[in-house]
Structure formats: C-alpha cells, structure tokens
N, C-alpha and C. Protein backbone atom coordinates (compact mmCIF):
# COMPACT_ATOMS: atom_id res chain seq x y z
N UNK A 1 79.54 -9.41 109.10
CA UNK A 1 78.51 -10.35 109.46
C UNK A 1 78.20 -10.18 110.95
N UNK A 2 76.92 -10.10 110.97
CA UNK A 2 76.64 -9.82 112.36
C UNK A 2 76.85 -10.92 113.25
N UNK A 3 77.03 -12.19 112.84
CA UNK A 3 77.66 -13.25 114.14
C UNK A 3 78.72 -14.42 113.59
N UNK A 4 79.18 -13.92 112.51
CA UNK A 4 80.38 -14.62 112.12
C UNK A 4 81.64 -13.46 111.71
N UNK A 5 83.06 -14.54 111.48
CA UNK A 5 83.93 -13.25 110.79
C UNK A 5 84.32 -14.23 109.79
N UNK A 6 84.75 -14.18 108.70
CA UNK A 6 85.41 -14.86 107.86
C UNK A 6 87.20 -14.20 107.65
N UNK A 7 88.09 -15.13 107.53
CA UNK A 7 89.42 -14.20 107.66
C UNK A 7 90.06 -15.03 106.93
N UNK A 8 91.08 -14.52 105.70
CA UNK A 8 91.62 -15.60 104.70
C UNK A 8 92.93 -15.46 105.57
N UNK A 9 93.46 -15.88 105.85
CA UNK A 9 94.83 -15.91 106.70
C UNK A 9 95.94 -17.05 106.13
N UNK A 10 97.43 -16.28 105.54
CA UNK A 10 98.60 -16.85 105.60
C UNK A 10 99.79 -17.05 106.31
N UNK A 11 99.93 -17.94 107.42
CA UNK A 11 100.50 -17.88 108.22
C UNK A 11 102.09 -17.82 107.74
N UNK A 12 102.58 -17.07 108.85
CA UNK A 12 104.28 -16.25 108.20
C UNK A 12 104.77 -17.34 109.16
N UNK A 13 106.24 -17.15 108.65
CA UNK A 13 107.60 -18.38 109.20
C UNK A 13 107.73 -18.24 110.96
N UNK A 14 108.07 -18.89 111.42
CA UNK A 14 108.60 -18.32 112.80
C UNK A 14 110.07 -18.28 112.50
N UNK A 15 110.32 -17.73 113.54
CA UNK A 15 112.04 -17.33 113.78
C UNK A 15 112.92 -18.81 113.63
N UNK A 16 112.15 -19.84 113.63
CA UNK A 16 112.93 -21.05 113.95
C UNK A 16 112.63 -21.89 112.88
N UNK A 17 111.93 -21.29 111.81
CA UNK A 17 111.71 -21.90 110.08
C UNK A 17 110.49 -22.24 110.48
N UNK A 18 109.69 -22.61 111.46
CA UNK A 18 108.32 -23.57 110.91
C UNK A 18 107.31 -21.87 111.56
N UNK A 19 106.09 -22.61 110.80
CA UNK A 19 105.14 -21.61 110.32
C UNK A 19 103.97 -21.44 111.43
N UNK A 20 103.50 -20.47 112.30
CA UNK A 20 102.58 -20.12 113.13
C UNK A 20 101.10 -21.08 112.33
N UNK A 21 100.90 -21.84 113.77
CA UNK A 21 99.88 -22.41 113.53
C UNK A 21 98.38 -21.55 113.20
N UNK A 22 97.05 -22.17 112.66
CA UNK A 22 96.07 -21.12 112.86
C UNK A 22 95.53 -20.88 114.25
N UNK A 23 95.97 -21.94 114.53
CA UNK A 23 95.18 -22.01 116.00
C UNK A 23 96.05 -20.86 117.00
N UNK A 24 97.10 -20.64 116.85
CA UNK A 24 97.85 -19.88 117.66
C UNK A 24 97.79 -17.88 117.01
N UNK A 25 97.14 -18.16 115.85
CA UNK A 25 97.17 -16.62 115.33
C UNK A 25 95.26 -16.52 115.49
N UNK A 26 94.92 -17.53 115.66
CA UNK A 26 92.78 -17.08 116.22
C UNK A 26 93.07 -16.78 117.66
N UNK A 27 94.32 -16.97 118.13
CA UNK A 27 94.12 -17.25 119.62
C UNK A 27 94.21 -15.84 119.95
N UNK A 28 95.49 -15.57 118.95
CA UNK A 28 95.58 -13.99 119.51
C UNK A 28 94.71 -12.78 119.14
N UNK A 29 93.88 -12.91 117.94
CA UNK A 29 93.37 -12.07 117.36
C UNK A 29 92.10 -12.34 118.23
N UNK A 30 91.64 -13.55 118.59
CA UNK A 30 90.31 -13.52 119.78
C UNK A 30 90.68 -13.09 120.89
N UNK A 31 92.00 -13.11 121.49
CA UNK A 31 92.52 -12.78 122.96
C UNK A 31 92.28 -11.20 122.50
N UNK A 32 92.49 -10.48 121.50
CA UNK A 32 93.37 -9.28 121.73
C UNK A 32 91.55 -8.25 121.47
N UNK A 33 90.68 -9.43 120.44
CA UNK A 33 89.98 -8.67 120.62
C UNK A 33 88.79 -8.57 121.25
N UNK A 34 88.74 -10.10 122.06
CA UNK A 34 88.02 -10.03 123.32
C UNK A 34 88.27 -8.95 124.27
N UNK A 35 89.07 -8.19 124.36
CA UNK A 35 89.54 -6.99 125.78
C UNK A 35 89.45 -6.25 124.80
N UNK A 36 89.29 -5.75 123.68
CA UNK A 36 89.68 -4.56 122.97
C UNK A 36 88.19 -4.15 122.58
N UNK A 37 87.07 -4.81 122.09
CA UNK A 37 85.86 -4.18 121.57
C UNK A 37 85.18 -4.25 123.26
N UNK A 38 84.68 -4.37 123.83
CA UNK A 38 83.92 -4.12 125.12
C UNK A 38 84.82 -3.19 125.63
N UNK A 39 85.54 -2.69 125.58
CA UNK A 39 86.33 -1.27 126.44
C UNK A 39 85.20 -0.29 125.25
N UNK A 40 85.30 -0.40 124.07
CA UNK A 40 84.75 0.73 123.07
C UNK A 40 83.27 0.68 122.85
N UNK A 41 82.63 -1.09 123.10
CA UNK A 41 80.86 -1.11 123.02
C UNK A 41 80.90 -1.73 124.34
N UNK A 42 80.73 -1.36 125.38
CA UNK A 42 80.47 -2.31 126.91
C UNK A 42 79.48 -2.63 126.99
N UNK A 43 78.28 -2.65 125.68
CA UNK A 43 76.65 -3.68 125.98
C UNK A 43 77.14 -5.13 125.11
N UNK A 44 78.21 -5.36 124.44
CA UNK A 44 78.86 -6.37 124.28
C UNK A 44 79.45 -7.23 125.41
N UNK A 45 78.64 -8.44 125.33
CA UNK A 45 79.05 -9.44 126.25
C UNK A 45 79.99 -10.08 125.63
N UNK A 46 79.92 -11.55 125.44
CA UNK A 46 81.03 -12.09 125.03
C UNK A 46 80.99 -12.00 123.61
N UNK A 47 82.50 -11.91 123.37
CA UNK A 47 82.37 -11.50 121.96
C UNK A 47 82.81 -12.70 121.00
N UNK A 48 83.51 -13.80 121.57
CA UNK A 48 84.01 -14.91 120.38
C UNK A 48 83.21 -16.01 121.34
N UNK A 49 82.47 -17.19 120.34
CA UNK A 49 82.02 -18.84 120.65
C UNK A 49 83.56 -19.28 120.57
N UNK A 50 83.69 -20.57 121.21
CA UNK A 50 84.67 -21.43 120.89
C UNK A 50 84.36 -22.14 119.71
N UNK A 51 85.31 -22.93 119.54
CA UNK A 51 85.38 -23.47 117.97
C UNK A 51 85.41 -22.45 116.43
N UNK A 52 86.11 -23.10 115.68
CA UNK A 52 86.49 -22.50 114.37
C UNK A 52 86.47 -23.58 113.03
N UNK A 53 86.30 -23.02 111.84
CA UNK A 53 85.93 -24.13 110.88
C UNK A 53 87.59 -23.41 109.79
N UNK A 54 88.45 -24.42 109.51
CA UNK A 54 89.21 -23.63 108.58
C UNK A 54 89.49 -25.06 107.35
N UNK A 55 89.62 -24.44 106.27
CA UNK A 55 89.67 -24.71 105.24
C UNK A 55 91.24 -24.47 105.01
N UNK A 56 91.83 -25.29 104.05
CA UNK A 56 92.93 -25.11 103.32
C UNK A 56 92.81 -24.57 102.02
N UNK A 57 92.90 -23.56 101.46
CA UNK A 57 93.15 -22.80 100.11
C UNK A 57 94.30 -23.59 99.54
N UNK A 58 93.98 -24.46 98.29
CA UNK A 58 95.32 -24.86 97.44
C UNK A 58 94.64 -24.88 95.90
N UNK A 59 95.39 -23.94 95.40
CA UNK A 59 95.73 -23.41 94.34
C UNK A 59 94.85 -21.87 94.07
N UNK A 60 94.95 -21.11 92.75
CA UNK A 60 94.97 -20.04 92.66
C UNK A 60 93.45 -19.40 92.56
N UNK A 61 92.78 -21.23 91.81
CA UNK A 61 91.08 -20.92 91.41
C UNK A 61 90.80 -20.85 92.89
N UNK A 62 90.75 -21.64 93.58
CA UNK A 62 90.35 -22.04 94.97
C UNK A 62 90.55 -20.84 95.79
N UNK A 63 92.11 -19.86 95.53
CA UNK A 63 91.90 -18.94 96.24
C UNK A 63 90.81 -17.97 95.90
N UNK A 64 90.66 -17.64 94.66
CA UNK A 64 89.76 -16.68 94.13
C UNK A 64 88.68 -16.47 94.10
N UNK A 65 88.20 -18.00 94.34
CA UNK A 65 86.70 -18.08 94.54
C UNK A 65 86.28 -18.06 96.27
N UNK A 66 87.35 -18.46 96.70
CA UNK A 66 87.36 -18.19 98.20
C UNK A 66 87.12 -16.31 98.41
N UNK A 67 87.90 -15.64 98.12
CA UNK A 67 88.05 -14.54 98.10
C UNK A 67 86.42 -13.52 97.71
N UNK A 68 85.92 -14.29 96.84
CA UNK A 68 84.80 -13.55 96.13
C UNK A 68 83.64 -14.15 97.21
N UNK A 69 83.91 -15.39 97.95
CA UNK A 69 82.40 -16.09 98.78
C UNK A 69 82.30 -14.13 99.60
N UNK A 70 83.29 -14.51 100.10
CA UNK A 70 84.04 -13.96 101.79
C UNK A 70 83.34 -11.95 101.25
N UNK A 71 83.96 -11.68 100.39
CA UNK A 71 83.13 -10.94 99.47
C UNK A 71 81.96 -10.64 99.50
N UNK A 72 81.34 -11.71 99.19
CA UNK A 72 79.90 -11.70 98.83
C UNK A 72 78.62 -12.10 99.99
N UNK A 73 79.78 -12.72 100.56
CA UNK A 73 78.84 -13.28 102.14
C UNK A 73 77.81 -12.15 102.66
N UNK A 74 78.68 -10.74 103.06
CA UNK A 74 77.50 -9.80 103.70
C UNK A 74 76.14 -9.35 102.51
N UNK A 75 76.64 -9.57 101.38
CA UNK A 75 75.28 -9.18 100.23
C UNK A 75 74.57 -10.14 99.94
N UNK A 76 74.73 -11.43 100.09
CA UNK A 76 73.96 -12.38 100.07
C UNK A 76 73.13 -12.56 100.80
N UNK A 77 73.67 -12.15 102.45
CA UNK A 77 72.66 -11.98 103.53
C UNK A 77 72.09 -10.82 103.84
N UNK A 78 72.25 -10.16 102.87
CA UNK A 78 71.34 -8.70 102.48
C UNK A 78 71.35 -8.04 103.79
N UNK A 79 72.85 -7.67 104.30
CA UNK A 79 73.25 -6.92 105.44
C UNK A 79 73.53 -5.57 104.29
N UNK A 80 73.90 -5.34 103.03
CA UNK A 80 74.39 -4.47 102.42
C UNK A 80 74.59 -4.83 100.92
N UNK A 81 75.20 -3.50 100.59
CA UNK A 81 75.00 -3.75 98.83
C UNK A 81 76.52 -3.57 98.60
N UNK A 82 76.69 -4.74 97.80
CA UNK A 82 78.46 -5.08 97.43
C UNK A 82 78.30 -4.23 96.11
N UNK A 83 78.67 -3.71 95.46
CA UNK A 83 78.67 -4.07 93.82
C UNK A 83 79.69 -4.57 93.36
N UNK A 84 79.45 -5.48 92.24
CA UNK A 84 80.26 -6.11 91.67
C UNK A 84 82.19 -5.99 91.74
N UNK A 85 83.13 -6.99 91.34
CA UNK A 85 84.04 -6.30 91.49
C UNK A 85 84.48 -7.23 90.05
C-alpha cells in the first residue's frame, strides 16, 4: 500500500514471562525502518505518521478473515492483481 502497512503481529514472551507489548515491537520496526529505507530511496522524507490502529484477533474465523482483508487490501485498491488463494 502506497501509504499504509498492515502487519498481523504475535507478540513472543519476554525473558521474564510477560509478552512484548505492540507498542514496543511498532517502535522498533518504525525506529529500524525509519534509518533503513532513506539510506536506499533518499527522495523519501519521512517515512512513518504517528499513531497506529490495532485490533485484537480472537479466534480462528477472525484470524482468517483478517488474513484474507490484509490480502486483498492492495487488489481492492487496484494497486495490483492478487489472484485468488
């Protein structure tokens, strides 16, 4: 998507039993790839808005249909041609 990302993310245990927040795994994946794409496209200005919208996935339909939006998102906005899966 040309100005969104969609990312299904399961956060793993920490060393101390409780589970990496989302906010602390967007932080790094925006930290790491704020400095990492402008070294490779430098007509890229800023590359992440603040704020994030996250949803909780609970149960298996919910994941699946989640899975197929996220899927289907770039062919809907007729950036490209999905075919079916």
């Amino acid at each position: 998507m040309p100005d969104h990302v969609h990312l299904l993310i399961q956060p793993w245990r920490k060393d101390s039993g409780k589970f990496w927040t989302i906010g602390s795994i967007l932080h790094s994946i925006k930290g790491f790839s704020a400095k990492q794409i402008p070294s490779v496209m430098p007509h890229i200005g800023k590359v992440w808005q603040d704020g994030r919208h996250e949803r909780l996935v609970v149960g298996d339909r919910h994941f699946q249909a989640t899975v197929q939006y996220i899927y289907q998102n770039p062919m809907v906005a007729q950036l490209t041609y999905i075919p079916h899966i």
